[in-house]
PDB file of N, CA and C in Angstrom:
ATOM      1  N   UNK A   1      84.304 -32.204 108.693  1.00  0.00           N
ATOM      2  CA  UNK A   1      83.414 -32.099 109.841  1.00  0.00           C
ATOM      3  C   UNK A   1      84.256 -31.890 111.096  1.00  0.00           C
ATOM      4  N   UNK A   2      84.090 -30.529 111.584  1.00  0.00           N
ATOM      5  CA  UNK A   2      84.855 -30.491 113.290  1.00  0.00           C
ATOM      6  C   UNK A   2      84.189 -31.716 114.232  1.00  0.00           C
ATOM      7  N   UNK A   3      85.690 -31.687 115.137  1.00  0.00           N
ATOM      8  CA  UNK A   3      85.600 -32.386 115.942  1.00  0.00           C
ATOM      9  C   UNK A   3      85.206 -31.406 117.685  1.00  0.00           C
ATOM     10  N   UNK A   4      84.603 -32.214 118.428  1.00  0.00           N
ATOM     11  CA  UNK A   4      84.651 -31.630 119.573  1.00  0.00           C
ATOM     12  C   UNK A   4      84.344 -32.115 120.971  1.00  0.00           C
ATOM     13  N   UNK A   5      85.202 -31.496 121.744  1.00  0.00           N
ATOM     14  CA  UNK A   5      85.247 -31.984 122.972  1.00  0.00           C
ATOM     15  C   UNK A   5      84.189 -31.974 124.027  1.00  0.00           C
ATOM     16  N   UNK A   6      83.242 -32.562 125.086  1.00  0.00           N
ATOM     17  CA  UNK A   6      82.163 -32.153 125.725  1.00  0.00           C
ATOM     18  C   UNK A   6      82.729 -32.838 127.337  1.00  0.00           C
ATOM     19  N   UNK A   7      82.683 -32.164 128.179  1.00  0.00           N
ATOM     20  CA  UNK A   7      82.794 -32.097 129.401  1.00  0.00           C
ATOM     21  C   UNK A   7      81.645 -31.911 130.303  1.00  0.00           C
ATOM     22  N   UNK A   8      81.217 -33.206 131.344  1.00  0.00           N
ATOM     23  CA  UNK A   8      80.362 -32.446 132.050  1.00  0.00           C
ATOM     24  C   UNK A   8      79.890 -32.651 133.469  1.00  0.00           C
ATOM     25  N   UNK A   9      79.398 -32.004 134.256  1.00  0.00           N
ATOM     26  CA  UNK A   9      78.986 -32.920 135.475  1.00  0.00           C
ATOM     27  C   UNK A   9      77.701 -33.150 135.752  1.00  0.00           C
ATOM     28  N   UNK A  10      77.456 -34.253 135.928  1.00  0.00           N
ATOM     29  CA  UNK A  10      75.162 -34.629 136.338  1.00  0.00           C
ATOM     30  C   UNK A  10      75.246 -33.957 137.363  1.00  0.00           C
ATOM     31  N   UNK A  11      74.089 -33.679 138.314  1.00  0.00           N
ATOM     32  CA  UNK A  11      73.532 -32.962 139.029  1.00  0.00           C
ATOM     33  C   UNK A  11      73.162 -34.353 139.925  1.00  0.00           C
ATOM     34  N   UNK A  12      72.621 -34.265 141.189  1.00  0.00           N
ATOM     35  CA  UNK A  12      73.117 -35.040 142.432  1.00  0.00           C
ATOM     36  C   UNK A  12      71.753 -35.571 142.158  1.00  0.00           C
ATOM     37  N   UNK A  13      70.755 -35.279 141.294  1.00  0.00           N
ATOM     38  CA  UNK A  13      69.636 -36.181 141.125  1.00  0.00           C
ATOM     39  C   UNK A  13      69.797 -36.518 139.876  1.00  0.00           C
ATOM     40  N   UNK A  14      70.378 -36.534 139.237  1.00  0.00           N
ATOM     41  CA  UNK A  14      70.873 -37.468 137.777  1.00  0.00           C
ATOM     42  C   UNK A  14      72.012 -38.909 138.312  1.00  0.00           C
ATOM     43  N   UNK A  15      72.421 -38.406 139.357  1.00  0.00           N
ATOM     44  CA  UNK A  15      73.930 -39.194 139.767  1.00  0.00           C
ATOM     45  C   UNK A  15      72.683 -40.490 140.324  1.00  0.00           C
ATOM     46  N   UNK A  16      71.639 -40.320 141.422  1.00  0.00           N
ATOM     47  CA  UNK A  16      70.963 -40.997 141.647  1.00  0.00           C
ATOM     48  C   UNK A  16      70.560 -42.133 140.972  1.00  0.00           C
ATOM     49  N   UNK A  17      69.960 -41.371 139.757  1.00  0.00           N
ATOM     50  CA  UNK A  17      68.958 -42.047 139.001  1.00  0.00           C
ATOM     51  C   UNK A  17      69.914 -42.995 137.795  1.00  0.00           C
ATOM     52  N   UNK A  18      71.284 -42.754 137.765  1.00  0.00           N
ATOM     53  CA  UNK A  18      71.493 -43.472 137.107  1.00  0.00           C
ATOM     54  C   UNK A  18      72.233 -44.767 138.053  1.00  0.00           C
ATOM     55  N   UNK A  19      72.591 -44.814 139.421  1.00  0.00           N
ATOM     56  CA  UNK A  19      72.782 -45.454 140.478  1.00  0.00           C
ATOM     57  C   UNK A  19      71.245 -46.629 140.134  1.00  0.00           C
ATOM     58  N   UNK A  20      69.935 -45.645 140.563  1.00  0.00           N
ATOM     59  CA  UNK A  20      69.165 -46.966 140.208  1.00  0.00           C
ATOM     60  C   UNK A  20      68.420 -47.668 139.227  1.00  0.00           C
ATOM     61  N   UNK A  21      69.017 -47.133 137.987  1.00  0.00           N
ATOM     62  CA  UNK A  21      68.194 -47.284 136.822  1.00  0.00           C
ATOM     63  C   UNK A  21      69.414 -47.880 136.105  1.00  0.00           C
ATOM     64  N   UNK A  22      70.737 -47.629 136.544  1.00  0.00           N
ATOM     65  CA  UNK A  22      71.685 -48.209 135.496  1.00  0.00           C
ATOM     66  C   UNK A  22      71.940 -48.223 133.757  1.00  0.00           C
ATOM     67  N   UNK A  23      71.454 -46.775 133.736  1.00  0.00           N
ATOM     68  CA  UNK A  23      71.157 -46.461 132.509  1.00  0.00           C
ATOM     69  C   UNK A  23      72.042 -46.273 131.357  1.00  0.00           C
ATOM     70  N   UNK A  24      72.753 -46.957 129.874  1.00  0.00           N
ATOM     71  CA  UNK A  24      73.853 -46.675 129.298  1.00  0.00           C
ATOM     72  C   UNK A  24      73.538 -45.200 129.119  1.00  0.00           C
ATOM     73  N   UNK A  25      74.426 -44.191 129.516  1.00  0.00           N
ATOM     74  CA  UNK A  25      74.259 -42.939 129.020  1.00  0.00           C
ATOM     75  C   UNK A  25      75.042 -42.825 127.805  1.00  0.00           C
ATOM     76  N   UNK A  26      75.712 -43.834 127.794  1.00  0.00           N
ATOM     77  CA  UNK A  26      76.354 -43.428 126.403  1.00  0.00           C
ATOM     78  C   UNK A  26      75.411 -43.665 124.969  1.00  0.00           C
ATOM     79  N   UNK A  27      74.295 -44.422 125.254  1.00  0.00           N
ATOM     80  CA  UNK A  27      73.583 -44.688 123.925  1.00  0.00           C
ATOM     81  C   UNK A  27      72.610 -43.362 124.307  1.00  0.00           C
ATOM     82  N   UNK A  28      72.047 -42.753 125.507  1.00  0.00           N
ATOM     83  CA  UNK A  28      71.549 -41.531 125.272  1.00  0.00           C
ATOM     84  C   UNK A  28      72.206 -40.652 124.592  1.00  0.00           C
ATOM     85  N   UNK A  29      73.242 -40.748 124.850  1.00  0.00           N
ATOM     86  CA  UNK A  29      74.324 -39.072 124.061  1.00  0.00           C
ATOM     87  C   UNK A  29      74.332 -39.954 122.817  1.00  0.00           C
ATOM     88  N   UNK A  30      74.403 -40.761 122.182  1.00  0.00           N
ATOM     89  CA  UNK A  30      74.772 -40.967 120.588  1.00  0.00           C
ATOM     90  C   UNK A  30      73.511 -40.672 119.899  1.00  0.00           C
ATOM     91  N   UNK A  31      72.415 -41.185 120.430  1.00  0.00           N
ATOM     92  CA  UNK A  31      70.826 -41.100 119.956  1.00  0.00           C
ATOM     93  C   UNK A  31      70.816 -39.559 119.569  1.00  0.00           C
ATOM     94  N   UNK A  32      71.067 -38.714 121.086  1.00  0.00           N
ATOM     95  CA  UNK A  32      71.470 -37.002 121.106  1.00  0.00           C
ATOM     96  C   UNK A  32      72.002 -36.369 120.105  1.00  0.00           C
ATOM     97  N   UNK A  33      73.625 -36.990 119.757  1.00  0.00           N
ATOM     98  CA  UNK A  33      74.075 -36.409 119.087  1.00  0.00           C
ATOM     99  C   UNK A  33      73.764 -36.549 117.734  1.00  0.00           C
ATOM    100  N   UNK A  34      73.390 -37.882 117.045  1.00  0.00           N
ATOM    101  CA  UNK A  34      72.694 -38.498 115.588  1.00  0.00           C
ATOM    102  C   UNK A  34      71.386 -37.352 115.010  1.00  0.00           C
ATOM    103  N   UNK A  35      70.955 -37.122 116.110  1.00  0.00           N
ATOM    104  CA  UNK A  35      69.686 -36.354 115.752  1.00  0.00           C
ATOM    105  C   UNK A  35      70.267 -34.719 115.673  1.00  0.00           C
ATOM    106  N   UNK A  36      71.304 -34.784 115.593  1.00  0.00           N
ATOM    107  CA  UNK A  36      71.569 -32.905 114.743  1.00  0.00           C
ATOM    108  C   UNK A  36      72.372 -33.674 113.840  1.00  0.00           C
ATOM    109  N   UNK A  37      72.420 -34.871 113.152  1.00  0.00           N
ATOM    110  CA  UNK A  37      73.408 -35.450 112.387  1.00  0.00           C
ATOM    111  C   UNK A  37      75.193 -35.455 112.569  1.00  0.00           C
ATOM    112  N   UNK A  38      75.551 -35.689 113.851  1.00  0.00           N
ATOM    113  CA  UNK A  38      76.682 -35.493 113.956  1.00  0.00           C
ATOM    114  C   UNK A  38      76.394 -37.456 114.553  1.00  0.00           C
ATOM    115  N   UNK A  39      77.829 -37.549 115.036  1.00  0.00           N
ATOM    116  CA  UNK A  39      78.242 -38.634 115.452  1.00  0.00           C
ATOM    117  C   UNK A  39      79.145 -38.654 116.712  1.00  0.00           C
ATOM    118  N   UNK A  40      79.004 -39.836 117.488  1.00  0.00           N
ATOM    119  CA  UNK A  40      79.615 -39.756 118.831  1.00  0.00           C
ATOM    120  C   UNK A  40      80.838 -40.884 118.439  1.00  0.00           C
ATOM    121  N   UNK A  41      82.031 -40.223 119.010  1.00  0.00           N
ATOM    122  CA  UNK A  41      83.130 -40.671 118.052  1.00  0.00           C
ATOM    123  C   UNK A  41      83.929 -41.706 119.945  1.00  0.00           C
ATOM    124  N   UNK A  42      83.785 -41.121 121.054  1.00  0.00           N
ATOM    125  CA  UNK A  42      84.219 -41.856 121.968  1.00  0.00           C
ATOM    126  C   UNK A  42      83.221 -41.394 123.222  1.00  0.00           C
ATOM    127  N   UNK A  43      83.213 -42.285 124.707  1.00  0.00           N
ATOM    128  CA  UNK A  43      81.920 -41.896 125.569  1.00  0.00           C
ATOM    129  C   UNK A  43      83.098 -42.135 126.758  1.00  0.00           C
ATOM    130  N   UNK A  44      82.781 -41.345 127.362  1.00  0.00           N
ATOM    131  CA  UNK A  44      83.877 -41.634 128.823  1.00  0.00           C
ATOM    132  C   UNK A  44      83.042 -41.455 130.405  1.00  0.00           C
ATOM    133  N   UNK A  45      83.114 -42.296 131.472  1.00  0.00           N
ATOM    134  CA  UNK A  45      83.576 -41.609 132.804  1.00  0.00           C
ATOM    135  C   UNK A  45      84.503 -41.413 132.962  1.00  0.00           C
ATOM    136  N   UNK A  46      84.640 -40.296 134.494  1.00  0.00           N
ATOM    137  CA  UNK A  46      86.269 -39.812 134.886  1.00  0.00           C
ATOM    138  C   UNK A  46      85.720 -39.228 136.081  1.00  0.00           C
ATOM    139  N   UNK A  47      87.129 -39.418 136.889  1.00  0.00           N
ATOM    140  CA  UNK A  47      87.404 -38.528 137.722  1.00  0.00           C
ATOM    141  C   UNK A  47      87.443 -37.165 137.673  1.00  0.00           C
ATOM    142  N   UNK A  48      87.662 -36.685 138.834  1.00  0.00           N
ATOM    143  CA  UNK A  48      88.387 -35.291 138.705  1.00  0.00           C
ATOM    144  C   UNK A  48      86.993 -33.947 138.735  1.00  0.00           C
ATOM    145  N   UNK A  49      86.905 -33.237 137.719  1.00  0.00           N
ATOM    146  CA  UNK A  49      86.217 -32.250 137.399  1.00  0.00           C
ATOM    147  C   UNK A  49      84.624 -32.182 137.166  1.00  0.00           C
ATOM    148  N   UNK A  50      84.921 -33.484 136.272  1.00  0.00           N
ATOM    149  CA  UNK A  50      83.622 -33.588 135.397  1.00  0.00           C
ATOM    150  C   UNK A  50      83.613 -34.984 135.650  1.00  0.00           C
ATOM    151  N   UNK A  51      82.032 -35.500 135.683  1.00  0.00           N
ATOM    152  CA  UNK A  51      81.781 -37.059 135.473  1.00  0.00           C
ATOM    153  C   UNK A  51      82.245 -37.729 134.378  1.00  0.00           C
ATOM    154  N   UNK A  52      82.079 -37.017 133.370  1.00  0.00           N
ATOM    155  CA  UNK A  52      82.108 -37.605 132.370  1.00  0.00           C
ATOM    156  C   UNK A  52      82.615 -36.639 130.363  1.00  0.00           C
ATOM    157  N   UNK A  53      82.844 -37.371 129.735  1.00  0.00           N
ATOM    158  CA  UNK A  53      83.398 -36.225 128.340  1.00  0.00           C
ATOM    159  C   UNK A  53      83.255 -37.471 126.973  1.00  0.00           C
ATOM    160  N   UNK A  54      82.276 -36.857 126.279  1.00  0.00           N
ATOM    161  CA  UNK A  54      82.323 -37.212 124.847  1.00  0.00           C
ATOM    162  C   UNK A  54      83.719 -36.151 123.993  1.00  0.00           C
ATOM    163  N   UNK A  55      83.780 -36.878 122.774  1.00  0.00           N
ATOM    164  CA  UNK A  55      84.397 -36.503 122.174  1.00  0.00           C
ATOM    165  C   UNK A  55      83.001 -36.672 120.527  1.00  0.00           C
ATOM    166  N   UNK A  56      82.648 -35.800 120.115  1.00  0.00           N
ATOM    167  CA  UNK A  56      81.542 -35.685 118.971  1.00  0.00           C
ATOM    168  C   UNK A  56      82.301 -35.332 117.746  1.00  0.00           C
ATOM    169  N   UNK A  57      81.750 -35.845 116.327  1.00  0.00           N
ATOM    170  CA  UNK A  57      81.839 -34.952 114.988  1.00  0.00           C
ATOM    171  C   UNK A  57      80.462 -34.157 114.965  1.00  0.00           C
ATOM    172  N   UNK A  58      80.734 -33.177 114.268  1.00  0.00           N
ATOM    173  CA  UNK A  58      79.054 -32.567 113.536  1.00  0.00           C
ATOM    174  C   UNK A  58      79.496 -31.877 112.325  1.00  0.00           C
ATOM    175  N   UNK A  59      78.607 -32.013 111.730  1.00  0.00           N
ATOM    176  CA  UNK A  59      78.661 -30.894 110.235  1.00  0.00           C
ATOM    177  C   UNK A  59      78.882 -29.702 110.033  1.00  0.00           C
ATOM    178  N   UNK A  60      79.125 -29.008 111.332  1.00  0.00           N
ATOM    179  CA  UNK A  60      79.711 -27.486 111.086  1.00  0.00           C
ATOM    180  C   UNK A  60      79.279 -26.763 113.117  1.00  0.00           C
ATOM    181  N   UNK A  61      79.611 -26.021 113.339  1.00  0.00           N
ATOM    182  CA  UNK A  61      79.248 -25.225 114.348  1.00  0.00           C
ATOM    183  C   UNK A  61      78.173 -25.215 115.014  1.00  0.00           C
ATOM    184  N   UNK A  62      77.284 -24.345 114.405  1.00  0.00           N
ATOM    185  CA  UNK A  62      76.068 -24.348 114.251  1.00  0.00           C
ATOM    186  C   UNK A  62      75.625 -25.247 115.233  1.00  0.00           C
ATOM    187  N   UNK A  63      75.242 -26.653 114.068  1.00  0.00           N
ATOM    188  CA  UNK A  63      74.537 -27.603 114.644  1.00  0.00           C
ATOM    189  C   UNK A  63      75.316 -28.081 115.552  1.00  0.00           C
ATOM    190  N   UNK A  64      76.552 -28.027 115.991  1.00  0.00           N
ATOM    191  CA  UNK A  64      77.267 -28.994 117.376  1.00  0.00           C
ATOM    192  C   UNK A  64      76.492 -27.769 118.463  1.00  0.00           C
ATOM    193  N   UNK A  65      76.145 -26.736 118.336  1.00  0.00           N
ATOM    194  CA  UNK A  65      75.912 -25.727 119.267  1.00  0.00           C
ATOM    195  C   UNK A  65      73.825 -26.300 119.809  1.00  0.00           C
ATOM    196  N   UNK A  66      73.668 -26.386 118.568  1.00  0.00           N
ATOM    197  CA  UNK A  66      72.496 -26.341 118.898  1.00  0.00           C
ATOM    198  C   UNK A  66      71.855 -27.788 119.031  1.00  0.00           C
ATOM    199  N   UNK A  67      73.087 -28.897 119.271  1.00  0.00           N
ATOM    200  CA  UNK A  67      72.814 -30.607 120.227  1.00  0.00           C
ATOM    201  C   UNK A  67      73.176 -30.117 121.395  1.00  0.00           C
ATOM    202  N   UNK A  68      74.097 -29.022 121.376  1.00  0.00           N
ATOM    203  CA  UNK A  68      74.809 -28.965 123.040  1.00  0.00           C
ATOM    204  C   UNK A  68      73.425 -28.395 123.802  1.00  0.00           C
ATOM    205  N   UNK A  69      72.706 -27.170 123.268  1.00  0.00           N
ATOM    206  CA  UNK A  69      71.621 -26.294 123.898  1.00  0.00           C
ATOM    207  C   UNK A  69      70.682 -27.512 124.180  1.00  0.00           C
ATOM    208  N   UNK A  70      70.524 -28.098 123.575  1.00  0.00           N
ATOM    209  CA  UNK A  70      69.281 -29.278 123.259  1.00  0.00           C
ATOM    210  C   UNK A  70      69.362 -30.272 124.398  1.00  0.00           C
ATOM    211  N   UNK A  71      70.478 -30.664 124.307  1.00  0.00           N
ATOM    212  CA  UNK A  71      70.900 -31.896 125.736  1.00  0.00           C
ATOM    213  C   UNK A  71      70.955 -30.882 127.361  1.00  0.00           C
ATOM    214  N   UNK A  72      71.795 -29.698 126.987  1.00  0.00           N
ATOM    215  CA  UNK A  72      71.429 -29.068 128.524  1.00  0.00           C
ATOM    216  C   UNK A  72      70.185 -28.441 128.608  1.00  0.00           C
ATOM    217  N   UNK A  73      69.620 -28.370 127.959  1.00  0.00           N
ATOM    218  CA  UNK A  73      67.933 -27.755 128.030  1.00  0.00           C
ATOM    219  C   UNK A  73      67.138 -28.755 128.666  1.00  0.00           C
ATOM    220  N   UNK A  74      67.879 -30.176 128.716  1.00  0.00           N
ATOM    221  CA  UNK A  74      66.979 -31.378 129.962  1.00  0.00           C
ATOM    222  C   UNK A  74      67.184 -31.306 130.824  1.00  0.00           C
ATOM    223  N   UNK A  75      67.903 -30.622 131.217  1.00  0.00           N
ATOM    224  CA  UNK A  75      68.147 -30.083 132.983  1.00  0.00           C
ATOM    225  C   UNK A  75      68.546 -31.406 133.625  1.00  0.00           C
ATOM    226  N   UNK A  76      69.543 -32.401 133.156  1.00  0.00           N
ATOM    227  CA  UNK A  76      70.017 -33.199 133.991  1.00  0.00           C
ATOM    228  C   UNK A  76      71.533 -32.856 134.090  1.00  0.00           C
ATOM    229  N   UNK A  77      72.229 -32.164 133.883  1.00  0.00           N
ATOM    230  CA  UNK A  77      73.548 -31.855 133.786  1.00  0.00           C
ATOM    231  C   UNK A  77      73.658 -30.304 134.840  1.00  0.00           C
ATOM    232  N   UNK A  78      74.527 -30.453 135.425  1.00  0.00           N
ATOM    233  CA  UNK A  78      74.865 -28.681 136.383  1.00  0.00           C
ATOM    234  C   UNK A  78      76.377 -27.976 135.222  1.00  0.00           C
ATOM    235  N   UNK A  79      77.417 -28.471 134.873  1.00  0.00           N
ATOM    236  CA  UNK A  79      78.012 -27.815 133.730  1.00  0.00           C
ATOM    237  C   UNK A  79      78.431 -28.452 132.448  1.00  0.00           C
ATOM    238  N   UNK A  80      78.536 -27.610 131.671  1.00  0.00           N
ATOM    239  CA  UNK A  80      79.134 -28.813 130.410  1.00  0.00           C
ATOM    240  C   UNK A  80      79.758 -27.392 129.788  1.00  0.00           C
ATOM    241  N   UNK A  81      81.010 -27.977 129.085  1.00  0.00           N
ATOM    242  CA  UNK A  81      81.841 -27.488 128.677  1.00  0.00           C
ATOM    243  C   UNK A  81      82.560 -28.689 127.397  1.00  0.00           C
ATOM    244  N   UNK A  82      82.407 -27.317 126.137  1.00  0.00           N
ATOM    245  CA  UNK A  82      82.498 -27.914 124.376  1.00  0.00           C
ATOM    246  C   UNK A  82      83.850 -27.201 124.215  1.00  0.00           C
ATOM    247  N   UNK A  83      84.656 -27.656 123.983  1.00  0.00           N
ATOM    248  CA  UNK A  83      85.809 -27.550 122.985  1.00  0.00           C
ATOM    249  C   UNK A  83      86.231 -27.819 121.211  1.00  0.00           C
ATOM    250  N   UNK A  84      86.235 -26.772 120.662  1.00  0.00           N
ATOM    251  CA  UNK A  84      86.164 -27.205 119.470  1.00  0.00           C
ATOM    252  C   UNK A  84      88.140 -27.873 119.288  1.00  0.00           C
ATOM    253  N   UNK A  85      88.052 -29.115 118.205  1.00  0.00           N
ATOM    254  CA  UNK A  85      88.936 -30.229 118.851  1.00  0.00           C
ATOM    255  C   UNK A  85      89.846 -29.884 117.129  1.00  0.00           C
ATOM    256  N   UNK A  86      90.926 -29.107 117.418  1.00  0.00           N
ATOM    257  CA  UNK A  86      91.634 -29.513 115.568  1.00  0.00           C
ATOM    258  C   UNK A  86      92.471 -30.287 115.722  1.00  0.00           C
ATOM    259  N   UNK A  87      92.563 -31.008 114.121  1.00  0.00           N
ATOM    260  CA  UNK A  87      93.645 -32.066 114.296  1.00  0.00           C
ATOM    261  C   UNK A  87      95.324 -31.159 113.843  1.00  0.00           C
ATOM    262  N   UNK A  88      95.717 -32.311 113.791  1.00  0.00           N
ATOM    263  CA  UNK A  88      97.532 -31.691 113.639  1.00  0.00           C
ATOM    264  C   UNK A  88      97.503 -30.774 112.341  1.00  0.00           C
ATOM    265  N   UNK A  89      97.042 -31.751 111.704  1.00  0.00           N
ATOM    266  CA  UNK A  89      96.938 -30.463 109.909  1.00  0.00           C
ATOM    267  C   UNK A  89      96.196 -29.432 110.213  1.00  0.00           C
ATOM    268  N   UNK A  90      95.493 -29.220 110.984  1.00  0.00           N
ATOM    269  CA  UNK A  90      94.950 -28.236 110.833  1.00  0.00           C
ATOM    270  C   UNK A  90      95.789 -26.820 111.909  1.00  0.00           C
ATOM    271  N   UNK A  91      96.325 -27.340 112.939  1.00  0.00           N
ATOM    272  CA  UNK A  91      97.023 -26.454 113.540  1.00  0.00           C
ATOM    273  C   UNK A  91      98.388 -26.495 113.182  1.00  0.00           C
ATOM    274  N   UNK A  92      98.782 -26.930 112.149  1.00  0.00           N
ATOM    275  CA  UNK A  92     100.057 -27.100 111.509  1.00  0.00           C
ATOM    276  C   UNK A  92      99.947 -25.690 110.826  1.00  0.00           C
ATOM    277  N   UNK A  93      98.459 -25.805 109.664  1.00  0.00           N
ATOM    278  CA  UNK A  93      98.094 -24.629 108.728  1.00  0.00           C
ATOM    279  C   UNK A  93      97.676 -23.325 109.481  1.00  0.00           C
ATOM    280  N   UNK A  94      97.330 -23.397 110.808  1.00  0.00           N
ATOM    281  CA  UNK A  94      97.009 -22.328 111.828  1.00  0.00           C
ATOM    282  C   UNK A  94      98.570 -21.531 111.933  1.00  0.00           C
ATOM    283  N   UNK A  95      99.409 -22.912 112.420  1.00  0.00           N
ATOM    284  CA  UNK A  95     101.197 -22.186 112.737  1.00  0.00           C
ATOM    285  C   UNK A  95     101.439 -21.590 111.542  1.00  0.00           C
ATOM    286  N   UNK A  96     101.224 -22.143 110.536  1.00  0.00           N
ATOM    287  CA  UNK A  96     101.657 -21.666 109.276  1.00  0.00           C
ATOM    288  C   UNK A  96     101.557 -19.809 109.234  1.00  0.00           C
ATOM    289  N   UNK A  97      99.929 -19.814 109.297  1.00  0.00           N
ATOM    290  CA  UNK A  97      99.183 -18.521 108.523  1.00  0.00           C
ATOM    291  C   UNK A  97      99.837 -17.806 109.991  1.00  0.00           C
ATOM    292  N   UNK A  98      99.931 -18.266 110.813  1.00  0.00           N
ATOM    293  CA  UNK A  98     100.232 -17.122 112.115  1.00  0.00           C
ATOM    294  C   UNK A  98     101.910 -16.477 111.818  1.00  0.00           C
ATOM    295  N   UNK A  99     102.492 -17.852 111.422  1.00  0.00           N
ATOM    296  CA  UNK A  99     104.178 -17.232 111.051  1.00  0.00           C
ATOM    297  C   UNK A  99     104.307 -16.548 109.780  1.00  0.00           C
ATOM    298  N   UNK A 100     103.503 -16.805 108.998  1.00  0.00           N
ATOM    299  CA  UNK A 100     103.176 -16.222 107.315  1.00  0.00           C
ATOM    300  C   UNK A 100     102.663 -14.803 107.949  1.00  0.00           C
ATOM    301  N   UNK A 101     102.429 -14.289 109.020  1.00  0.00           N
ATOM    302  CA  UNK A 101     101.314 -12.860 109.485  1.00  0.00           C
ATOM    303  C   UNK A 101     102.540 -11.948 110.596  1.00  0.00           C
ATOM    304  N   UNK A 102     103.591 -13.345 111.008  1.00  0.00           N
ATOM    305  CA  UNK A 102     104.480 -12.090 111.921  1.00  0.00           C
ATOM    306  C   UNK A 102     105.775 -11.736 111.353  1.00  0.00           C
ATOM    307  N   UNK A 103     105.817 -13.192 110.188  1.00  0.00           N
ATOM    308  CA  UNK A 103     107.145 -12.654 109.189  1.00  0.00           C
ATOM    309  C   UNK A 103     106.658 -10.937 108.053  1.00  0.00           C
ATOM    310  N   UNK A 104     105.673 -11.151 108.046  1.00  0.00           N
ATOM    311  CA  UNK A 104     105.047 -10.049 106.939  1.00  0.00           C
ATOM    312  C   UNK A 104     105.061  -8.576 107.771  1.00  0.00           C
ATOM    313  N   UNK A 105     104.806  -8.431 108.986  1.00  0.00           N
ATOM    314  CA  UNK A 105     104.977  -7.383 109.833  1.00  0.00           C
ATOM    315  C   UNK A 105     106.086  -7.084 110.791  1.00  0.00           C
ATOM    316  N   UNK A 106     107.076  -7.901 110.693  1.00  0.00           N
ATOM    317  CA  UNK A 106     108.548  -7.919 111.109  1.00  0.00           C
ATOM    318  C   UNK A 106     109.363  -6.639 110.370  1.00  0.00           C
ATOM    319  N   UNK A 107     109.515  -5.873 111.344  1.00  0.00           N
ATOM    320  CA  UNK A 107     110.305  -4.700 110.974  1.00  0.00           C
ATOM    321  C   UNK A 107     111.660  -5.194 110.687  1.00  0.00           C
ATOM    322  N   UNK A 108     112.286  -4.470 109.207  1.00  0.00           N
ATOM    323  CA  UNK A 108     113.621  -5.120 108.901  1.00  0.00           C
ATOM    324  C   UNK A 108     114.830  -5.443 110.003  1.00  0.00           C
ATOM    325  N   UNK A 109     115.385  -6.631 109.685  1.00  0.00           N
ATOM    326  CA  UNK A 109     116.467  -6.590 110.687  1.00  0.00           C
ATOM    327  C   UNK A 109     115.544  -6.677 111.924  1.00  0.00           C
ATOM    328  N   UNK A 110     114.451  -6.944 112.522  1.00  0.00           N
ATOM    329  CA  UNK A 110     113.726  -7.311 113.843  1.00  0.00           C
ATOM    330  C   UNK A 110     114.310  -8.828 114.298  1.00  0.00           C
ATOM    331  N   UNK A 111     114.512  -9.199 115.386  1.00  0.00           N
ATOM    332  CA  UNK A 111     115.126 -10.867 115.044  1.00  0.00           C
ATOM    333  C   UNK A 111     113.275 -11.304 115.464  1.00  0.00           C
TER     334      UNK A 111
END
């Protein structure tokens, strides 16, 4: 199951409402994410860019695409930004097939 990154910022009437409602948003995004069957693996605020960034599993593409459409389709968020998240083995086997693809097209004697 990919992993993936979610970045985002509320909108200046979400920032409000959770000022007076004090709302865990983090059990909204897990409820969110459970219901395309994925899982919310960490919940963050932050500085900087974005308010805030989950880190999600889901069962394939697809469905991480279509919790992401689903949660910004409530119109409480202004951007969000998904990163699909690989672990070391997997970009180990990425370096691999990429050096396995420039050794194979290396003109003889090329350094």
């Amino acid at each position: 199951m990919p992993f993936f990154l979610h970045q985002w910022t509320y909108k200046d009437q979400q920032v409000r409402s959770l000022l007076l409602e004090s709302t865990d948003r983090s059990e909204v995004v897990r409820v969110a994410i459970e219901a395309f069957g994925g899982t919310l693996q960490s919940f963050y605020y932050c500085f900087g860019s974005y308010d805030g960034l989950a880190i999600s599993k889901f069962p394939d593409h697809e469905t991480a695409l279509a919790a992401v459409l689903a949660i910004t389709g409530q119109g409480r968020i202004n951007a969000l930004q998904t990163t699909v998240l690989l672990s070391a083995e997997e970009g180990l086997k990425a370096m691999r097939q990429a050096s396995d693809a420039i050794k194979d097209r290396q003109a003889p004697g090329a350094p």
